[in-house]
C-alpha atoms as a PDB file:
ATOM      1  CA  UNK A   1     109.151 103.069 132.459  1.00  0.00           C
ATOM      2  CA  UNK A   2     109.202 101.786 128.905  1.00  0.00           C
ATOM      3  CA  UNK A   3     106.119 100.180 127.237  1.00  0.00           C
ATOM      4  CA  UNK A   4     106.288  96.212 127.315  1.00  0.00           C
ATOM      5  CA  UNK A   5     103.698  97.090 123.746  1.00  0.00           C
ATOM      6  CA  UNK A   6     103.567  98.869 121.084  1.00  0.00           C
ATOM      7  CA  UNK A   7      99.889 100.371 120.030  1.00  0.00           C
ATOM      8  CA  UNK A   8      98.892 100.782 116.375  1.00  0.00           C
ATOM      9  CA  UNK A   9      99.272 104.308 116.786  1.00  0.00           C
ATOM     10  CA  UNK A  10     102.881 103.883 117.740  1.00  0.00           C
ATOM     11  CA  UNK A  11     103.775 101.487 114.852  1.00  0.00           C
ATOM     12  CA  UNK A  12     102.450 104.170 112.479  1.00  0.00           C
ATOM     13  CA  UNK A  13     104.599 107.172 114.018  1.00  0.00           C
ATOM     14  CA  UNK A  14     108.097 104.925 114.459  1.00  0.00           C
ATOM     15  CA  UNK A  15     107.482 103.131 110.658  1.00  0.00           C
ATOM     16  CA  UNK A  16     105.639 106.443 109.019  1.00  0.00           C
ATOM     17  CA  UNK A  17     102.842 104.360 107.447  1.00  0.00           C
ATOM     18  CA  UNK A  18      98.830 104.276 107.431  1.00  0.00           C
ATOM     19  CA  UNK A  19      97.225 103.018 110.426  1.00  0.00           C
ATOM     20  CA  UNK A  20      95.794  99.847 108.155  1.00  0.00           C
ATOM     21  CA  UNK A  21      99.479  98.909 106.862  1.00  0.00           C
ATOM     22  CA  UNK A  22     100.114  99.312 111.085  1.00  0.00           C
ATOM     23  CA  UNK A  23      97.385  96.269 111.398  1.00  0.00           C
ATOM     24  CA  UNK A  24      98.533  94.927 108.958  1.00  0.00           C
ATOM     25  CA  UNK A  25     102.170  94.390 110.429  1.00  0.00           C
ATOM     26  CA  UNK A  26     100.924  93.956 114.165  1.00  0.00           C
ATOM     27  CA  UNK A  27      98.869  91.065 113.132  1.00  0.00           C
ATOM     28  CA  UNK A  28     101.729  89.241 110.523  1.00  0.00           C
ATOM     29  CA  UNK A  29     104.331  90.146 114.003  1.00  0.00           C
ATOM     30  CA  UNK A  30     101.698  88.253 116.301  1.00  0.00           C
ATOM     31  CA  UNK A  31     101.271  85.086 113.671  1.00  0.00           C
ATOM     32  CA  UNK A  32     105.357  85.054 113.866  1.00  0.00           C
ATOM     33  CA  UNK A  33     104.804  85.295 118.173  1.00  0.00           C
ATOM     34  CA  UNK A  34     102.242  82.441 117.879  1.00  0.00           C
ATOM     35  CA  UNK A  35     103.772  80.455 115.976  1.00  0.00           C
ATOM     36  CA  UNK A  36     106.920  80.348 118.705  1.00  0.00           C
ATOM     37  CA  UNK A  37     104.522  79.793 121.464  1.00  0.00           C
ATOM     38  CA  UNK A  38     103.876  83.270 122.880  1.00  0.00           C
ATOM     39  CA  UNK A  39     100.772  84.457 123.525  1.00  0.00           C
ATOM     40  CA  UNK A  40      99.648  87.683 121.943  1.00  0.00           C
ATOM     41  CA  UNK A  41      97.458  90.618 122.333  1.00  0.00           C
ATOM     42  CA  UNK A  42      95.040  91.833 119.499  1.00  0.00           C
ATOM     43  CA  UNK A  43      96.080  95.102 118.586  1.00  0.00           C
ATOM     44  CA  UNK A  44      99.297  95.075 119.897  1.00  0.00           C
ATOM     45  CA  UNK A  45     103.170  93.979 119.579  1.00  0.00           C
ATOM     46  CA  UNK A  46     105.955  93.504 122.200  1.00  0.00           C
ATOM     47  CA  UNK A  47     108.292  96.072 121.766  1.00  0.00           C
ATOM     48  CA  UNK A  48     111.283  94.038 121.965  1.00  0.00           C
ATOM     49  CA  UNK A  49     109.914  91.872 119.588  1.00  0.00           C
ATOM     50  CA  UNK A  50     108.801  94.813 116.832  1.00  0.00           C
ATOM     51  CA  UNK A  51     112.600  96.421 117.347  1.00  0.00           C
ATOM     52  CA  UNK A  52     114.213  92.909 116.641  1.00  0.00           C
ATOM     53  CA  UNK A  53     112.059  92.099 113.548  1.00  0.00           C
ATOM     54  CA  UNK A  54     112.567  95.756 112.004  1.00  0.00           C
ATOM     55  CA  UNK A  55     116.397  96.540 113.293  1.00  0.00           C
ATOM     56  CA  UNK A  56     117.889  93.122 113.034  1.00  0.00           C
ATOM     57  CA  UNK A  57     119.148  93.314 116.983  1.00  0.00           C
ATOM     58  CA  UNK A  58     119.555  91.789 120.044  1.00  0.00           C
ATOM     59  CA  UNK A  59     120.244  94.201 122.326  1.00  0.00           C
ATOM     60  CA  UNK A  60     117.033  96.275 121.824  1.00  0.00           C
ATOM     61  CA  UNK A  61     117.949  99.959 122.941  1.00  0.00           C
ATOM     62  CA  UNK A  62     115.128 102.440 122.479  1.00  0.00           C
ATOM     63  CA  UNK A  63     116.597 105.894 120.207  1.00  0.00           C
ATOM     64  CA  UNK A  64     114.881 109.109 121.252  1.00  0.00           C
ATOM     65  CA  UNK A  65     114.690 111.240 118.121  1.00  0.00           C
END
């Protein structure tokens, strides 16, 4: 079953960066969730939502490397 969030620890490993740049996006993604009305989780980002944002799509399909 695929995640419904991504953990800091994933953000790091799919974007290659520093676990604080990871915070760093997970908490500018949530602001963006907020501000629509969603209802976020400290820590962590829905995946749909992190593979929109940083792939420009729609129809989210996950790529196994």
């Amino acid at each position: 079953m695929e995640k419904m969030f991504l953990r800091v620890s994933d953000v790091e490993e799919i974007l290659g960066v520093s676990e604080s740049y990871a915070y760093k996006l997970i908490r500018k993604l949530n602001k963006e969730m907020q501000d629509l009305g969603f209802q976020t989780i400290q820590g962590r980002i829905d995946t749909k939502f992190f593979y929109e944002h940083f792939y420009q799509t729609q129809n989210y399909e996950r790529r196994d490397a």
